[in-house]
C-alpha atoms as a PDB file:
ATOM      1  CA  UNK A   1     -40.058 254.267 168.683  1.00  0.00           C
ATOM      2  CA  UNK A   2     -37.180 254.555 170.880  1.00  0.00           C
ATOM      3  CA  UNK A   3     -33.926 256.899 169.900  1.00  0.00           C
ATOM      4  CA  UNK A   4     -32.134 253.634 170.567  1.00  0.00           C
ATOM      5  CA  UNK A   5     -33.071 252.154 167.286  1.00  0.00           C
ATOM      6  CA  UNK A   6     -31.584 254.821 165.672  1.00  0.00           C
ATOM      7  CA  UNK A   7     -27.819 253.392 166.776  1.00  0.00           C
ATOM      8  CA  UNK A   8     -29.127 249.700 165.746  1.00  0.00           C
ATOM      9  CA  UNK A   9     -26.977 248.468 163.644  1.00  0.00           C
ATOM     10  CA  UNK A  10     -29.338 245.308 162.780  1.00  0.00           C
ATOM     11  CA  UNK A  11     -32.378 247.849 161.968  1.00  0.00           C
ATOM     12  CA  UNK A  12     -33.756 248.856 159.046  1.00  0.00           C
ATOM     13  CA  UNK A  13     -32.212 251.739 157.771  1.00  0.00           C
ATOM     14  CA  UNK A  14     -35.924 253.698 156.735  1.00  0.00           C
ATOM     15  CA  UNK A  15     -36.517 252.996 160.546  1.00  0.00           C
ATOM     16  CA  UNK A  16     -32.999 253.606 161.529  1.00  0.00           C
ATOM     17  CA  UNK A  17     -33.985 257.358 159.948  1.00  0.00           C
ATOM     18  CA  UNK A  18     -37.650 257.571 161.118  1.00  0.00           C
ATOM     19  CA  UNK A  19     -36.041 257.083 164.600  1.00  0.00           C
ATOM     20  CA  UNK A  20     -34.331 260.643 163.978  1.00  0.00           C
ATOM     21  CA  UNK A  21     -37.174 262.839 162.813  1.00  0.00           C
ATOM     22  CA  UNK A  22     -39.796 260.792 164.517  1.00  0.00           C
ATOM     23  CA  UNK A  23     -41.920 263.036 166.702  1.00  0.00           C
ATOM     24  CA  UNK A  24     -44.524 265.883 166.235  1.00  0.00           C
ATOM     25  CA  UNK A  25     -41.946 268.876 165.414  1.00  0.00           C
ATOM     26  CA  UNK A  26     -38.564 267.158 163.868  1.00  0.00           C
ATOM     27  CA  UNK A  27     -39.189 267.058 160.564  1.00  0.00           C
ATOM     28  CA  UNK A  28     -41.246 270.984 160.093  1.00  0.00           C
ATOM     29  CA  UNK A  29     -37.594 272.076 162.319  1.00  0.00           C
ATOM     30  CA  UNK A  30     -35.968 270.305 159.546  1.00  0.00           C
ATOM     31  CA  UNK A  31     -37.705 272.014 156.684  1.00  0.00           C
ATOM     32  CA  UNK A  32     -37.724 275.582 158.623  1.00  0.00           C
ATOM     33  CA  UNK A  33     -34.124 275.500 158.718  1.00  0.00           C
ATOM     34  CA  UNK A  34     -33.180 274.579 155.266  1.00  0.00           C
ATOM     35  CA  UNK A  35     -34.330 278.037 154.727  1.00  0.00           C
ATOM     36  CA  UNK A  36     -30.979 279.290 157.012  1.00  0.00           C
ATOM     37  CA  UNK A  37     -29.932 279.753 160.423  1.00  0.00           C
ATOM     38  CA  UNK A  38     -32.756 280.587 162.736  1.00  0.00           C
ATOM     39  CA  UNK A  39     -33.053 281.854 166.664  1.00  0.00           C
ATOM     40  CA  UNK A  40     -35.103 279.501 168.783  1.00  0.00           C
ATOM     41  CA  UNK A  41     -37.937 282.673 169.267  1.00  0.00           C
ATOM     42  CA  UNK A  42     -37.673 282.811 165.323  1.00  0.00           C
ATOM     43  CA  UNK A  43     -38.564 279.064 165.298  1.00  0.00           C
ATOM     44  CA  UNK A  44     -41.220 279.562 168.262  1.00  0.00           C
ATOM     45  CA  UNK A  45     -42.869 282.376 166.331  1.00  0.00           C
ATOM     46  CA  UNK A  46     -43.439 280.528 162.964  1.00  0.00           C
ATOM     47  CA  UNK A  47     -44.442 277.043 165.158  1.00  0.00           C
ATOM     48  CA  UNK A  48     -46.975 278.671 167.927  1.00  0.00           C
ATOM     49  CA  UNK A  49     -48.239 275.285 169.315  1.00  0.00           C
ATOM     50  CA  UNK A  50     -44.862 274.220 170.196  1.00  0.00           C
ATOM     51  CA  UNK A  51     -43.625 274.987 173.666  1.00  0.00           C
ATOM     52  CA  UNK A  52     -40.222 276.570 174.662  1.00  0.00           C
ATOM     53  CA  UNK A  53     -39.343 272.940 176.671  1.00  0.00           C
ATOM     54  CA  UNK A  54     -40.157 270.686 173.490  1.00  0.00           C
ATOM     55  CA  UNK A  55     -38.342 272.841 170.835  1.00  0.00           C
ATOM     56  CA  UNK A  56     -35.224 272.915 173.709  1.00  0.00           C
ATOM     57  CA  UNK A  57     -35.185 269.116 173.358  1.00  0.00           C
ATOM     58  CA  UNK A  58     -36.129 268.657 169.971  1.00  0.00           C
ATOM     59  CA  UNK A  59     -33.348 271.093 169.010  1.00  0.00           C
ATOM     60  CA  UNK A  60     -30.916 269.060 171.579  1.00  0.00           C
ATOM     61  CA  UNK A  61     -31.646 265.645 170.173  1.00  0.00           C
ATOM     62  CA  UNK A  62     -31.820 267.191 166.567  1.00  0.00           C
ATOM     63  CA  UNK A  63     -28.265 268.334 167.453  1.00  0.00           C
ATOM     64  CA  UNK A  64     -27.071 264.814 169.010  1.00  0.00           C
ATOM     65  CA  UNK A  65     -28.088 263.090 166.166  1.00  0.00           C
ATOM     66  CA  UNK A  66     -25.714 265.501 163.519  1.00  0.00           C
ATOM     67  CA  UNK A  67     -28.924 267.171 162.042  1.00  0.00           C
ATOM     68  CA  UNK A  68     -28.229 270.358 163.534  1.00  0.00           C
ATOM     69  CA  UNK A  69     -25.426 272.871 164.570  1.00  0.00           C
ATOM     70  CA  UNK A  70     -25.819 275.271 167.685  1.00  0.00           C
ATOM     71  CA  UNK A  71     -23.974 278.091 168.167  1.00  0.00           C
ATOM     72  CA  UNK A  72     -24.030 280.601 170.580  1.00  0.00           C
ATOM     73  CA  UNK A  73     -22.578 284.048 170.102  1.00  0.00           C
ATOM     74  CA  UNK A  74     -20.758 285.207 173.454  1.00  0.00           C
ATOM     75  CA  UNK A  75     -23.051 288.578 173.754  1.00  0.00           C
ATOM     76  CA  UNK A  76     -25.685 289.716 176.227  1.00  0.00           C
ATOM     77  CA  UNK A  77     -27.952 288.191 176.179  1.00  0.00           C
ATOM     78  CA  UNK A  78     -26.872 285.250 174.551  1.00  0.00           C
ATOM     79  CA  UNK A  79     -27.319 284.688 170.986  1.00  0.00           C
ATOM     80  CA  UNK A  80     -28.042 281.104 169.852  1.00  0.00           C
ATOM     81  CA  UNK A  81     -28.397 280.019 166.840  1.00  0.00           C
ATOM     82  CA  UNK A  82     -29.074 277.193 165.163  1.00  0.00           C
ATOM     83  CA  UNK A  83     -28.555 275.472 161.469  1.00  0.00           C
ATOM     84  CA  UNK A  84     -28.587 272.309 159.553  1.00  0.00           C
ATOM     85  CA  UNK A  85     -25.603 270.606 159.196  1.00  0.00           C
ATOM     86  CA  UNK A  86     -24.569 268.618 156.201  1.00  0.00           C
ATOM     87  CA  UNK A  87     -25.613 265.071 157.439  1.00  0.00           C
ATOM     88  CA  UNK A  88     -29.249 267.718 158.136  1.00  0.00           C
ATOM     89  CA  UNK A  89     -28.802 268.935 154.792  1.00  0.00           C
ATOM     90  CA  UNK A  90     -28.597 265.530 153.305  1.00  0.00           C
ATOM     91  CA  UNK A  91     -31.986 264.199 155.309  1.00  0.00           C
ATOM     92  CA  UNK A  92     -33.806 267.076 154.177  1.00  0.00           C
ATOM     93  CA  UNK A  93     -32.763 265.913 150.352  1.00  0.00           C
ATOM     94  CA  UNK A  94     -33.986 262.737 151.171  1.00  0.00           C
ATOM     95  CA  UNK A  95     -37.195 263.451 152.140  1.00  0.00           C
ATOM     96  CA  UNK A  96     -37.914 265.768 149.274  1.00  0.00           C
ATOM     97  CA  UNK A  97     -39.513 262.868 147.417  1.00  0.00           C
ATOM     98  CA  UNK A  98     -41.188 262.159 150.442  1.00  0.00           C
ATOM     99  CA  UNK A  99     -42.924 265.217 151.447  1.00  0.00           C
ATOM    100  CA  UNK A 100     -43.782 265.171 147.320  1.00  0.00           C
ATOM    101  CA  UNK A 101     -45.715 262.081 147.968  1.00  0.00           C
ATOM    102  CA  UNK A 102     -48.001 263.702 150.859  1.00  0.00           C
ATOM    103  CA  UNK A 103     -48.873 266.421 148.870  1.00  0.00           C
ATOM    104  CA  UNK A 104     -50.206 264.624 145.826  1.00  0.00           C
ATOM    105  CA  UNK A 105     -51.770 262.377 148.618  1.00  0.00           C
ATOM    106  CA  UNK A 106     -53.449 265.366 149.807  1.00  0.00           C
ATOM    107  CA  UNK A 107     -54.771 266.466 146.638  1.00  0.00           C
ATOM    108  CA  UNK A 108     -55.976 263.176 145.764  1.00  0.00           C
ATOM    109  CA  UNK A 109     -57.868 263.242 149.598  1.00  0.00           C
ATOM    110  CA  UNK A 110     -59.566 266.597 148.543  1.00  0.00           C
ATOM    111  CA  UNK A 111     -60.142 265.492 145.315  1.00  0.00           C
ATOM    112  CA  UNK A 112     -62.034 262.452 147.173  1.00  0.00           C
ATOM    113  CA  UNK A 113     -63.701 265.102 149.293  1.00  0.00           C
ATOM    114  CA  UNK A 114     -64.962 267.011 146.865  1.00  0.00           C
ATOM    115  CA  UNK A 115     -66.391 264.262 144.435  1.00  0.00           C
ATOM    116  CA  UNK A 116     -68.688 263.130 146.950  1.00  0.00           C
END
């Protein structure tokens, strides 16, 4: 799905929103931050498949999209640090029921699993 269908006003708002967390890492950013503001090595360290380039643009796009806030503290070395916003706040709310739904799915999958 292109970003570009996010800003489409004749879309679908549920893919008017996937369009903003689609991708491999959005949505486990999203969760990891509700917790607070985190540094991007913070982020790396609890995420160890995802690369330095690929959290930089998830991060970016998270951040052009209203999800997130950076901030970087004028130190050496630079401190950056980055949090949900409100509109970020209010997706993560959202999705609550969502990510509800996967895990009974995922019981009811091992439950499957095990019957056989």
């Amino acid at each position: 799905m292109t970003r570009s269908r996010a800003q489409d006003p004749n879309v679908c708002g549920v893919t008017a929103a996937i369009a903003v967390i689609d991708g491999k890492w959005k949505t486990v950013l999203l969760w990891l931050l509700e917790s607070g503001p985190q540094r991007p090595g913070e982020l790396r360290r609890k995420l160890p498949g995802l690369s330095e380039k690929v959290l930089t643009q998830a991060l970016r796009e998270m951040a052009e999209d209203g999800l997130v806030h950076r901030e970087v503290h004028d130190v050496l070395p630079l401190k950056t640090v980055y949090s949900l916003t409100g509109f970020g706040r209010d997706l993560a709310t959202a999705l609550a029921p969502l990510s509800d739904w996967g895990h009974r799915r995922l019981e009811q999958l091992a439950a499957a699993r095990s019957a056989t």
